[in-house]
N, C-alpha and C. Protein backbone atom coordinates (compact mmCIF):
# COMPACT_ATOMS: atom_id res chain seq x y z
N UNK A 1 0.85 -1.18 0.00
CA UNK A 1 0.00 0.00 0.00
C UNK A 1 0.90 1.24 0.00
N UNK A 2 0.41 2.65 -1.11
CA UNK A 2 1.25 3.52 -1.04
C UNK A 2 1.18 4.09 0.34
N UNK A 3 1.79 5.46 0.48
CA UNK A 3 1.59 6.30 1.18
C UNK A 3 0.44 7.46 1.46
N UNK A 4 0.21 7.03 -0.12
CA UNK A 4 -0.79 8.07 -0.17
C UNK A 4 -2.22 7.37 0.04
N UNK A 5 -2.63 6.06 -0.53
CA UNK A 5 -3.63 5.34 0.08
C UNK A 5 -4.03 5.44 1.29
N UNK A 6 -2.82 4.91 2.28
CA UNK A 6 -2.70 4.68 3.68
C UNK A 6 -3.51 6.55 4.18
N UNK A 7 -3.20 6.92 3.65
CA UNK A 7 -3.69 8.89 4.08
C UNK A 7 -4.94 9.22 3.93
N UNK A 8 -5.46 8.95 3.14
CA UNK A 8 -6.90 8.71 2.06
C UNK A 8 -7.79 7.63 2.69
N UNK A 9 -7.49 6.62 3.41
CA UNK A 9 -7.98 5.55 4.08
C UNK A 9 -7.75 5.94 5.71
N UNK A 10 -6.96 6.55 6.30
CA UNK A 10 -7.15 7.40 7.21
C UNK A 10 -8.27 8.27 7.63
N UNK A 11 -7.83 9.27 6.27
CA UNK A 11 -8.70 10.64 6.30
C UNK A 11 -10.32 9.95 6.17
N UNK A 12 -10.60 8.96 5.29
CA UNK A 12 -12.29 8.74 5.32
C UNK A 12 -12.21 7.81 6.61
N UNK A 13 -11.86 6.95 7.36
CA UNK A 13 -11.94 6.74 8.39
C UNK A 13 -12.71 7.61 9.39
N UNK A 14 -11.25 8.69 9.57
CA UNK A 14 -12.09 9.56 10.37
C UNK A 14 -13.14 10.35 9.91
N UNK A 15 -13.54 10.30 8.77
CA UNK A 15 -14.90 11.38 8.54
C UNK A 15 -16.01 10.21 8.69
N UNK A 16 -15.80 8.94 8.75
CA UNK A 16 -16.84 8.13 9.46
C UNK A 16 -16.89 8.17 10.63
N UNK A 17 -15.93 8.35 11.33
CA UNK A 17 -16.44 7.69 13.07
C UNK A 17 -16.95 9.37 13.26
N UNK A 18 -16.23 10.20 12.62
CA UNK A 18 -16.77 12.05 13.06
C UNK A 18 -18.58 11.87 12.95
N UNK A 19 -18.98 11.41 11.63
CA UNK A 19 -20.25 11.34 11.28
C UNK A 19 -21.13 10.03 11.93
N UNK A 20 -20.05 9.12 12.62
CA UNK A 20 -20.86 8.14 13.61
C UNK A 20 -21.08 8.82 14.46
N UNK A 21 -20.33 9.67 15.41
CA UNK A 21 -20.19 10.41 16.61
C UNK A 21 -21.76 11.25 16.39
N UNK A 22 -21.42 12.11 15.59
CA UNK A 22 -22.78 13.09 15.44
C UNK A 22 -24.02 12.16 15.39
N UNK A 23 -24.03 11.42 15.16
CA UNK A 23 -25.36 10.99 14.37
C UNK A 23 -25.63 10.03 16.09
N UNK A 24 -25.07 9.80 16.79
CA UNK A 24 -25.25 9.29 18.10
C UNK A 24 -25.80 10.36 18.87
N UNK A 25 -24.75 11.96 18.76
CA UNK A 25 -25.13 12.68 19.37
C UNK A 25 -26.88 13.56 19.18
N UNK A 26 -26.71 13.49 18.11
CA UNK A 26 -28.34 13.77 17.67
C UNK A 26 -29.24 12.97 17.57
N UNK A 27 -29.36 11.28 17.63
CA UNK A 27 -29.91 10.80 18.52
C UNK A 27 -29.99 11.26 19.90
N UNK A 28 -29.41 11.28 20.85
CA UNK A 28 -29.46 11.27 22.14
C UNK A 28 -30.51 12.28 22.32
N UNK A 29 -30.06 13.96 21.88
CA UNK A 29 -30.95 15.29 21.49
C UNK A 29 -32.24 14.80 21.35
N UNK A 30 -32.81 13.77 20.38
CA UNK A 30 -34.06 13.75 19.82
C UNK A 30 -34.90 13.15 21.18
N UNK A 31 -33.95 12.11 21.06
CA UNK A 31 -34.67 11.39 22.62
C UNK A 31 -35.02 12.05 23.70
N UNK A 32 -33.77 12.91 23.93
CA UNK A 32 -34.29 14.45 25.13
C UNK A 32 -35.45 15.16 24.52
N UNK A 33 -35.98 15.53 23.30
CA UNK A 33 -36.91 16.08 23.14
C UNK A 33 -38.01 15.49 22.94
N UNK A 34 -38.11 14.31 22.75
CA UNK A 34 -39.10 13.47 22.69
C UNK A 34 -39.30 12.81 23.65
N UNK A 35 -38.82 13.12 25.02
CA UNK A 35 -39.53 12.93 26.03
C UNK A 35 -39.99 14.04 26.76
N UNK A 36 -39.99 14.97 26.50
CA UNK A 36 -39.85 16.58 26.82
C UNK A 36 -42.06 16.51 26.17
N UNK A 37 -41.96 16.30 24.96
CA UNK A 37 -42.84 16.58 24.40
C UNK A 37 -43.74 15.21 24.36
N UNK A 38 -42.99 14.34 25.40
CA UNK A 38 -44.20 13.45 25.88
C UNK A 38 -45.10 13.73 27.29
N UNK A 39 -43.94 14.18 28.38
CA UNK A 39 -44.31 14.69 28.94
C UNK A 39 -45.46 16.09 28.89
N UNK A 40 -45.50 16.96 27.73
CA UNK A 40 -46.24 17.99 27.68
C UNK A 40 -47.59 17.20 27.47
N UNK A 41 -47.47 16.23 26.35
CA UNK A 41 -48.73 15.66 25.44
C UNK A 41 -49.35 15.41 27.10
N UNK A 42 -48.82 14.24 27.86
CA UNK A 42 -49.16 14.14 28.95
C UNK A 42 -49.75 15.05 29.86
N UNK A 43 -49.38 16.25 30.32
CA UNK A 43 -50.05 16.74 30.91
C UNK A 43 -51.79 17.65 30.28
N UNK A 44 -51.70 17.52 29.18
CA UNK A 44 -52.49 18.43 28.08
C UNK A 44 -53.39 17.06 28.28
N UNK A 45 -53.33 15.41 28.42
CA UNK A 45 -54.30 14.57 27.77
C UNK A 45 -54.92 14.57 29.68
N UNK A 46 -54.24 14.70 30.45
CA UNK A 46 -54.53 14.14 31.53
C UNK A 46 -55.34 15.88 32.48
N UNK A 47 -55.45 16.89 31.67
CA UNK A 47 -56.45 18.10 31.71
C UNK A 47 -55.75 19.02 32.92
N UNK A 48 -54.49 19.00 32.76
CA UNK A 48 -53.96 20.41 33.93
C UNK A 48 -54.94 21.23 33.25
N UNK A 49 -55.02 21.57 32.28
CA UNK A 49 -55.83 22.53 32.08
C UNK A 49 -56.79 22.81 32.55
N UNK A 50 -57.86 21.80 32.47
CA UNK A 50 -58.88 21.67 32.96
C UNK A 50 -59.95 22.08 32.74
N UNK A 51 -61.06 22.66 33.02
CA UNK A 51 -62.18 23.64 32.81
C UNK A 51 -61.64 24.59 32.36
N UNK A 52 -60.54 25.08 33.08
CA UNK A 52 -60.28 26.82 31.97
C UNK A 52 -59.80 26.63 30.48
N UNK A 53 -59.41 25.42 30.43
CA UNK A 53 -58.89 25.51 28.93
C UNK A 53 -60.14 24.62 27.91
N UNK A 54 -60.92 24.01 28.76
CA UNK A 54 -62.37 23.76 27.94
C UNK A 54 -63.31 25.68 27.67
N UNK A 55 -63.53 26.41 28.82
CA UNK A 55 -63.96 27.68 28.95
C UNK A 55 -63.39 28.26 27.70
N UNK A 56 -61.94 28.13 27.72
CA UNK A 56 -61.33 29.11 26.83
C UNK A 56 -61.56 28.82 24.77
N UNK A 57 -61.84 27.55 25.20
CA UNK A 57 -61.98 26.82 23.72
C UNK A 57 -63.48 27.17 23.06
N UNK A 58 -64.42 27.50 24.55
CA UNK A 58 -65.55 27.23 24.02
C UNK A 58 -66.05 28.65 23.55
N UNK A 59 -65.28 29.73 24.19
CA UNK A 59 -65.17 30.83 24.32
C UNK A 59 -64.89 31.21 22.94
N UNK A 60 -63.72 30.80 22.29
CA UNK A 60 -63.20 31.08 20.67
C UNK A 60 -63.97 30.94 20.30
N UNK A 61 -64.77 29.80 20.16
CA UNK A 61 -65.61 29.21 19.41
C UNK A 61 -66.85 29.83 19.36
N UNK A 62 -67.40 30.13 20.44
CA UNK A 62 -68.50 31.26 20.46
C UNK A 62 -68.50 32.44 19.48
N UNK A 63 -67.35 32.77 19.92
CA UNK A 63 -66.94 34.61 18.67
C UNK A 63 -66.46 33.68 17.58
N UNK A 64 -66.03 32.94 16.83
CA UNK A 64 -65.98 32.21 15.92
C UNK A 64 -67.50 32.11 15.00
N UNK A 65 -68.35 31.78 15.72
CA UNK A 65 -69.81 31.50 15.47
C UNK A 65 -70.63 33.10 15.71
N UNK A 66 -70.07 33.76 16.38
CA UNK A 66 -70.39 35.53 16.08
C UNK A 66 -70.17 36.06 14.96
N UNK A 67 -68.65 35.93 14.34
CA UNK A 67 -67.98 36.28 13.44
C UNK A 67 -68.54 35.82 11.85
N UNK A 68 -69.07 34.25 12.27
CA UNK A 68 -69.42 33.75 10.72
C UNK A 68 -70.53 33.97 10.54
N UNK A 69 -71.65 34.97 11.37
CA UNK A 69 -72.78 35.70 11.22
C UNK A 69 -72.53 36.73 10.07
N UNK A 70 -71.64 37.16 10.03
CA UNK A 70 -71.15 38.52 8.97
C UNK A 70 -69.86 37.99 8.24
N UNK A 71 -69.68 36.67 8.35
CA UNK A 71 -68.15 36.58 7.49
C UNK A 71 -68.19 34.92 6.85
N UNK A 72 -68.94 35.03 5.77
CA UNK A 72 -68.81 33.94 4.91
C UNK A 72 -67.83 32.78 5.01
N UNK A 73 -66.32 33.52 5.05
CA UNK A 73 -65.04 32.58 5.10
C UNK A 73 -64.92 32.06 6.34
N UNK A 74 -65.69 32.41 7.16
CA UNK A 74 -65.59 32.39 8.69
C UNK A 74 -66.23 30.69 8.44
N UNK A 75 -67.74 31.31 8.23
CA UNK A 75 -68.73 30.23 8.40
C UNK A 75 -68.11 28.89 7.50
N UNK A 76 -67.81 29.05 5.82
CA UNK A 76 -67.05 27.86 5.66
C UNK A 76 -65.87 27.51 6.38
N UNK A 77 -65.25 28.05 6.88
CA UNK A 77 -64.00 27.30 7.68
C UNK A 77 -64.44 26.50 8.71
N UNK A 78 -65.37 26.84 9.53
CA UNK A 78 -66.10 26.57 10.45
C UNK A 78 -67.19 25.01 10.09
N UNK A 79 -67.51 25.18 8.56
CA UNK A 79 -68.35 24.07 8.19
C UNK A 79 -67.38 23.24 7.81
N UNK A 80 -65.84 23.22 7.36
CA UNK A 80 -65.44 22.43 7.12
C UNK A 80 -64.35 21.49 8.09
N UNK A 81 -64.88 21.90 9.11
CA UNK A 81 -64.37 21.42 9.94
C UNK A 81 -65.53 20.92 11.64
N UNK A 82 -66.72 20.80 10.54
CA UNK A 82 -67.63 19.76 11.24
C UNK A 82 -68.10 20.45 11.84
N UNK A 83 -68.35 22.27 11.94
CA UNK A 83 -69.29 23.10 12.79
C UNK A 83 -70.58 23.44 11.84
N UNK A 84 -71.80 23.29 12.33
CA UNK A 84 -73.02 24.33 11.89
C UNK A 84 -73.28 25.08 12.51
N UNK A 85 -73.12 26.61 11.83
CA UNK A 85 -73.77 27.22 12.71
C UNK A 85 -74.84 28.18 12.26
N UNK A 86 -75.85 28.04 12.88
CA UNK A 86 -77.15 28.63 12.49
C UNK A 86 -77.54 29.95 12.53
N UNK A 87 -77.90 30.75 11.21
CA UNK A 87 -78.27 32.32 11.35
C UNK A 87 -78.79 32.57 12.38
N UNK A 88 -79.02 33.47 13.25
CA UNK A 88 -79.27 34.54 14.24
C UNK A 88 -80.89 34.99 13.47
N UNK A 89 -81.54 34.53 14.48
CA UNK A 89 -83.29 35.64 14.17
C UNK A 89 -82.98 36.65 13.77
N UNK A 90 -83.40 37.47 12.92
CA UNK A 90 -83.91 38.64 12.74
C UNK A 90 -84.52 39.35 13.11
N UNK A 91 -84.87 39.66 14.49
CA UNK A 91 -86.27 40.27 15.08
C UNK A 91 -85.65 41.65 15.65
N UNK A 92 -86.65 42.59 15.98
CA UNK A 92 -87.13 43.77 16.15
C UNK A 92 -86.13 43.68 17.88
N UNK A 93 -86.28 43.14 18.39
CA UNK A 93 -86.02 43.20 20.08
C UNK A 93 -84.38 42.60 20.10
N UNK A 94 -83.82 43.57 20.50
CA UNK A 94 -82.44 43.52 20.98
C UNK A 94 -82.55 42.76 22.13
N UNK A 95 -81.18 41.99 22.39
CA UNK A 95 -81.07 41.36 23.93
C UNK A 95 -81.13 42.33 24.82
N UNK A 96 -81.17 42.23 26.08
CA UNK A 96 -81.04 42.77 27.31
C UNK A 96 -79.44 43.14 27.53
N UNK A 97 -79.17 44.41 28.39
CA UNK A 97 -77.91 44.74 28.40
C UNK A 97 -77.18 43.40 29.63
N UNK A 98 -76.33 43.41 28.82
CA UNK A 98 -75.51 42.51 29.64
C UNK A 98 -75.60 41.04 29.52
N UNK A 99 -76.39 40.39 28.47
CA UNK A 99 -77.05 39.48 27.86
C UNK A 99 -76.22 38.92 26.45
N UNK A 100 -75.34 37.65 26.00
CA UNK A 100 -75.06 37.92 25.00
C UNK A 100 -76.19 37.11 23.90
N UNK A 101 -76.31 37.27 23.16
CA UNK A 101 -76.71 36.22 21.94
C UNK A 101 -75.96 35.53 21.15
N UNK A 102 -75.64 34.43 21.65
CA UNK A 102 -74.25 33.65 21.19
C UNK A 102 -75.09 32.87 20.00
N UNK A 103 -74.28 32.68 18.78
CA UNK A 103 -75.51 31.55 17.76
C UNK A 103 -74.91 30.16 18.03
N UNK A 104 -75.45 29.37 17.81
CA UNK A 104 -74.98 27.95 18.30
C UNK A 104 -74.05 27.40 17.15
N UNK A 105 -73.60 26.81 17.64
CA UNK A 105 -72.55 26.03 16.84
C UNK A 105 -72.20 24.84 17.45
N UNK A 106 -72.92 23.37 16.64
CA UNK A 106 -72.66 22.17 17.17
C UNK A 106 -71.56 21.41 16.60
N UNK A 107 -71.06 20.57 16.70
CA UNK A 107 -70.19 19.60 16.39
C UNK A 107 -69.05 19.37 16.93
N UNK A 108 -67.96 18.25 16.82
CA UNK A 108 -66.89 18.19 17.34
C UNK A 108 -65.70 18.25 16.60
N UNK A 109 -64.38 18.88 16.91
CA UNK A 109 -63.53 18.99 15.80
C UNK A 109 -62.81 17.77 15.55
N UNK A 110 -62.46 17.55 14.41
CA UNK A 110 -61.78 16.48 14.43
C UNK A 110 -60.50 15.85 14.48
């Protein structure tokens, strides 16, 4: 074997074990983050949240279903993703102050 082989068979040597090394080390990383973001899923399935983050969902969703009263793109986004929501009466008599008139909007997202 020349000299120069022996150098060349060196040099890619080490650009394998360099690129074994990394590729261990970014494994390890992923694994730290993928338990990071099991733990979150976890606390999100098991409801720290709880009522306030059902409140807060149902809350969007309310002005969501306000909004697609006057906003077409509203209401299809809203239908295509498994909501109906039904026009608002037309009548003469305003709610009461302090009263909202929320329009309904059934379904579950998917």
């Amino acid at each position: 074997m020349h000299r120069w082989q022996c150098t060349v068979a060196w040099v890619l040597s080490l650009i394998c074990l360099a690129l074994s090394a990394s590729t261990v080390l970014i494994a390890r990383h992923n694994q730290k983050v993928e338990r990071v973001l099991q733990n979150q899923r976890a606390l999100i399935e098991r409801g720290i949240l709880g009522p306030q983050g059902q409140q807060v969902g149902n809350n969007v969703l309310q002005d969501l279903a306000a909004t697609a009263q006057r906003n077409t793109e509203v209401r299809d986004l809203l239908a295509r993703h498994g909501f109906q929501v039904t026009p608002a009466a037309t009548n003469a008599a305003a709610p009461a102050a302090g009263t909202s008139a929320a329009p309904a909007a059934t379904g579950d997202a998917p």
